[in-house]
Protein backbone atom coordinates (compact mmCIF):
# COMPACT_ATOMS: atom_id res chain seq x y z
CA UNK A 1 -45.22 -112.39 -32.46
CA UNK A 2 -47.06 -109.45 -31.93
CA UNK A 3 -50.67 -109.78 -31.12
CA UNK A 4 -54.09 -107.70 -32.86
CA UNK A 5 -54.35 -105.75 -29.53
CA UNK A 6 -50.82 -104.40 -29.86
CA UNK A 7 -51.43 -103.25 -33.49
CA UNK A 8 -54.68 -101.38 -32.26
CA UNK A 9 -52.94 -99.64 -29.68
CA UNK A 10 -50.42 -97.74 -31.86
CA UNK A 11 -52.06 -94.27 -34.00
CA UNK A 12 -52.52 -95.32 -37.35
CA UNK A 13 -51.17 -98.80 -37.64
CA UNK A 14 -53.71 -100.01 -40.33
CA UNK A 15 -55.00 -97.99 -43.24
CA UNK A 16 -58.33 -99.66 -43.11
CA UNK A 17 -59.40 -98.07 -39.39
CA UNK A 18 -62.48 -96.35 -39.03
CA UNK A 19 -60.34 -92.93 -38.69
CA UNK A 20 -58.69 -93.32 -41.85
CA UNK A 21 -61.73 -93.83 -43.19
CA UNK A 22 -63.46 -91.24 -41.87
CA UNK A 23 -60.17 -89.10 -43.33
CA UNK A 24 -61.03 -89.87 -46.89
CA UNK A 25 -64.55 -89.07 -46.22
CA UNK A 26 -63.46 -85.65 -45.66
CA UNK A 27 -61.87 -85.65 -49.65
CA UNK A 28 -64.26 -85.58 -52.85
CA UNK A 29 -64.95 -88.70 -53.97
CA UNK A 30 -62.43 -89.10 -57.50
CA UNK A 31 -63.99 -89.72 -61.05
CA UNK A 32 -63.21 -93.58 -60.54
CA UNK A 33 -66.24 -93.43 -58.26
CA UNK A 34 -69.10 -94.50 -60.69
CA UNK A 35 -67.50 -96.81 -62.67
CA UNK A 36 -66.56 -98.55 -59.27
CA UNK A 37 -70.13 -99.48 -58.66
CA UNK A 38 -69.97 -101.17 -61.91
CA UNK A 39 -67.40 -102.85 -62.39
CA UNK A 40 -67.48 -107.03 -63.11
CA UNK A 41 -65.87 -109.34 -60.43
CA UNK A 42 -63.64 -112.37 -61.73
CA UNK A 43 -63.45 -115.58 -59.53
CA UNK A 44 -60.52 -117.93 -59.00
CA UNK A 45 -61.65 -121.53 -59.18
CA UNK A 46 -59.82 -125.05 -58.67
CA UNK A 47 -59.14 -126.42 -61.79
CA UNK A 48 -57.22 -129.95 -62.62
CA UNK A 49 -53.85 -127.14 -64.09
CA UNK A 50 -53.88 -125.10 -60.92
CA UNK A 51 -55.88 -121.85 -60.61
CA UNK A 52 -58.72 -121.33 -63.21
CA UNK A 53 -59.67 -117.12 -63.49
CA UNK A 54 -63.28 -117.09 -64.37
CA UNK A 55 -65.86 -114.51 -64.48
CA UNK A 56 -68.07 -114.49 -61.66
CA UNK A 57 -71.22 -116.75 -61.84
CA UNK A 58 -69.10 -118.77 -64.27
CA UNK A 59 -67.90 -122.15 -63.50
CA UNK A 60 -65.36 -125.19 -64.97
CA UNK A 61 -68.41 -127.55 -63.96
CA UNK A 62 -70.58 -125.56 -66.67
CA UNK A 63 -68.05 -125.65 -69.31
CA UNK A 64 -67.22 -122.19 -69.13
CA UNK A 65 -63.66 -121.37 -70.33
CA UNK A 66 -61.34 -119.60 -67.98
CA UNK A 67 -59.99 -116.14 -68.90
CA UNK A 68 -56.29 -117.88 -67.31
CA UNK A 69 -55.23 -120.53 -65.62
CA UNK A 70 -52.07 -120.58 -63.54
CA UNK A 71 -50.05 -123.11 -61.36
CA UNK A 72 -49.83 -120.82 -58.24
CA UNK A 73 -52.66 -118.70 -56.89
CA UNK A 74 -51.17 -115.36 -56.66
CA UNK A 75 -50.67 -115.13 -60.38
CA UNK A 76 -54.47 -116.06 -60.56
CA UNK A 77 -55.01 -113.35 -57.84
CA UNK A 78 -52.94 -111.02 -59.43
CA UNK A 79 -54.63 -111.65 -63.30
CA UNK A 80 -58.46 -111.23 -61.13
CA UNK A 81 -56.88 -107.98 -60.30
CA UNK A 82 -55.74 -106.45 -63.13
CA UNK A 83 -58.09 -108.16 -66.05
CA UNK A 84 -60.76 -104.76 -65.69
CA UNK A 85 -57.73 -102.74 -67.38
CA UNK A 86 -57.29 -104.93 -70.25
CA UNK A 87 -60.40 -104.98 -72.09
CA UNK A 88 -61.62 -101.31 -71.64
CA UNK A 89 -60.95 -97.74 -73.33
CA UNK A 90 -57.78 -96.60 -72.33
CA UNK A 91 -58.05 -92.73 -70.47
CA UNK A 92 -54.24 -92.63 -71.08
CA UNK A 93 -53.02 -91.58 -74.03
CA UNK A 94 -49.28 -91.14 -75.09
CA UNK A 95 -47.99 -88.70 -77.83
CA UNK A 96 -46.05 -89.53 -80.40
CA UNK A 97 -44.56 -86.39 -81.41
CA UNK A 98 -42.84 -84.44 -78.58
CA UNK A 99 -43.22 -80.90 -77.47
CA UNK A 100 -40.94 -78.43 -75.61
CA UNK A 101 -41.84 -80.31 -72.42
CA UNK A 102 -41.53 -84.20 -73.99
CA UNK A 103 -44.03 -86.66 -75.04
CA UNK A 104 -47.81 -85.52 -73.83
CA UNK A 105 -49.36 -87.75 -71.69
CA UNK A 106 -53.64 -87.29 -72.44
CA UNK A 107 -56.41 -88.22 -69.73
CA UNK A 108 -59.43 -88.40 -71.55
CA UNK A 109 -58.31 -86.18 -74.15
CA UNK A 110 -57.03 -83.64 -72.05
CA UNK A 111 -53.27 -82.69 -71.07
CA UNK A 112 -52.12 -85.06 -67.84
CA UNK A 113 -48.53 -84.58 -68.59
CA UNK A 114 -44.88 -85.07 -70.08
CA UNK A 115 -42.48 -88.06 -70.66
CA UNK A 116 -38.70 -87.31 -71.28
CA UNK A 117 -38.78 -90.75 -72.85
CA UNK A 118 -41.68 -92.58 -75.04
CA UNK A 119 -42.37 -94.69 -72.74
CA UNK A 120 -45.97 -97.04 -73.95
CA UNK A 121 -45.34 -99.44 -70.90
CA UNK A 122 -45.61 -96.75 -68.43
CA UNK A 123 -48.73 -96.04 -70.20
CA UNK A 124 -50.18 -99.48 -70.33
CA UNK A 125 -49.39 -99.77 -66.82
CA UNK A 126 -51.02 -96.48 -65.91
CA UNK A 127 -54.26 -97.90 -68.16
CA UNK A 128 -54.45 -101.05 -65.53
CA UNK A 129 -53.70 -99.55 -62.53
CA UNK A 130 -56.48 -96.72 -62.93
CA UNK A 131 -58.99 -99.86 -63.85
CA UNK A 132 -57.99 -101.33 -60.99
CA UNK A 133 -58.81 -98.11 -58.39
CA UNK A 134 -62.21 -98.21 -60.15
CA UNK A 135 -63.03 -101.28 -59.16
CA UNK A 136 -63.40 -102.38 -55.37
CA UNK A 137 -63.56 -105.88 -55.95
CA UNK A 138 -60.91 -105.93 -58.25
CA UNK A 139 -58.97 -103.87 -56.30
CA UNK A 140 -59.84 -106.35 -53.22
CA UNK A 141 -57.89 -109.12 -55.29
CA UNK A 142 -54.60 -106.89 -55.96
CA UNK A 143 -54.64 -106.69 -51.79
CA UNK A 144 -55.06 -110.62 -51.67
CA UNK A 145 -52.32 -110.55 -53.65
CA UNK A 146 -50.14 -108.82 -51.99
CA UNK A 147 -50.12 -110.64 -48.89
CA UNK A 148 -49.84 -109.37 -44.67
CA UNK A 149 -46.47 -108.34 -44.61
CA UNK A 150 -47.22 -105.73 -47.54
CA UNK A 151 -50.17 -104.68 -46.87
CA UNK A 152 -49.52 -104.03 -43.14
CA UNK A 153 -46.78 -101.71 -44.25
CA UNK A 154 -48.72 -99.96 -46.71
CA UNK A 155 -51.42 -99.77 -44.29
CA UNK A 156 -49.44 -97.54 -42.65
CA UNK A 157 -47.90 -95.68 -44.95
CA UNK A 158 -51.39 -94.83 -46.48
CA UNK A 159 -52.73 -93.86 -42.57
CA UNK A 160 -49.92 -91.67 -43.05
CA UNK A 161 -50.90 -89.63 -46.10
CA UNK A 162 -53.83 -89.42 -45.48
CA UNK A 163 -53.46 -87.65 -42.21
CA UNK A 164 -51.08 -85.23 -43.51
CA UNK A 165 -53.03 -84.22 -46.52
């Protein structure tokens, strides 16, 4: 097993080192920036079916109702995560008729983009995800979720991009 000294040692091995983050310092900060201050956090609580997804401040003891309950904590990680996206305006919008180029994909009722295929999942999906990057905390919990293994890989695959550009 390799130790936290080894890790250190090699260029870029985590994402979340001072030089990477002095890398995206360098960038403008994207849109996502102020609704990221002001975002809501969700809590995962004990509770007698598993894993109880509450909003924070809120608690079983107080008879608050959880948002979800699940038997294994990543799915309650996981739902913590992605719960921002489901519940505000979508900035993705799909087309329904197509053009030259396919189905229009609209960001905030501008042009993002083309589909070959109507495709609403990839939509919906795009909807969450960009909730997610708005949100620190939330995005905190989709990290949680993903476990060591992942994340050290991705760590360095995002050290990586963000060195070349």
């Amino acid at each position: 097993m390799r130790s936290h000294d080894e890790d250190s040692t090699r260029p870029y091995a985590q994402a979340f080192t001072p030089e990477y983050l002095e890398l995206l310092d360098q960038r403008d900060e994207p849109g996502t920036g102020p609704e990221a201050e002001t975002a809501g956090p969700w809590s995962i609580a004990p509770h007698p079916h598993g894993h109880a997804v509450l909003r924070a401040g809120e608690s079983l003891d107080h008879g608050d109702r959880p948002a979800a309950v699940f038997t294994d904590p990543d799915s309650a990680r996981l739902a913590a995560a992605v719960l921002p996206g489901t519940g505000r305006e979508p900035r993705y919008r799909l087309g329904k008729v197509p053009d030259a180029h396919g189905y229009p994909v609209w960001l905030d009722g501008g042009l993002a983009g083309h589909l070959p295929l109507f495709d609403e999942n990839l939509i919906d999906a795009l909807n969450v995800a960009d909730a997610v990057v708005r949100s620190p905390f939330h995005l905190a919990w989709l990290l949680d979720a993903a476990g060591g293994i992942a994340l050290r890989h991705a760590g360095r695959l995002a050290a990586m991009r963000a060195r070349s550009g």
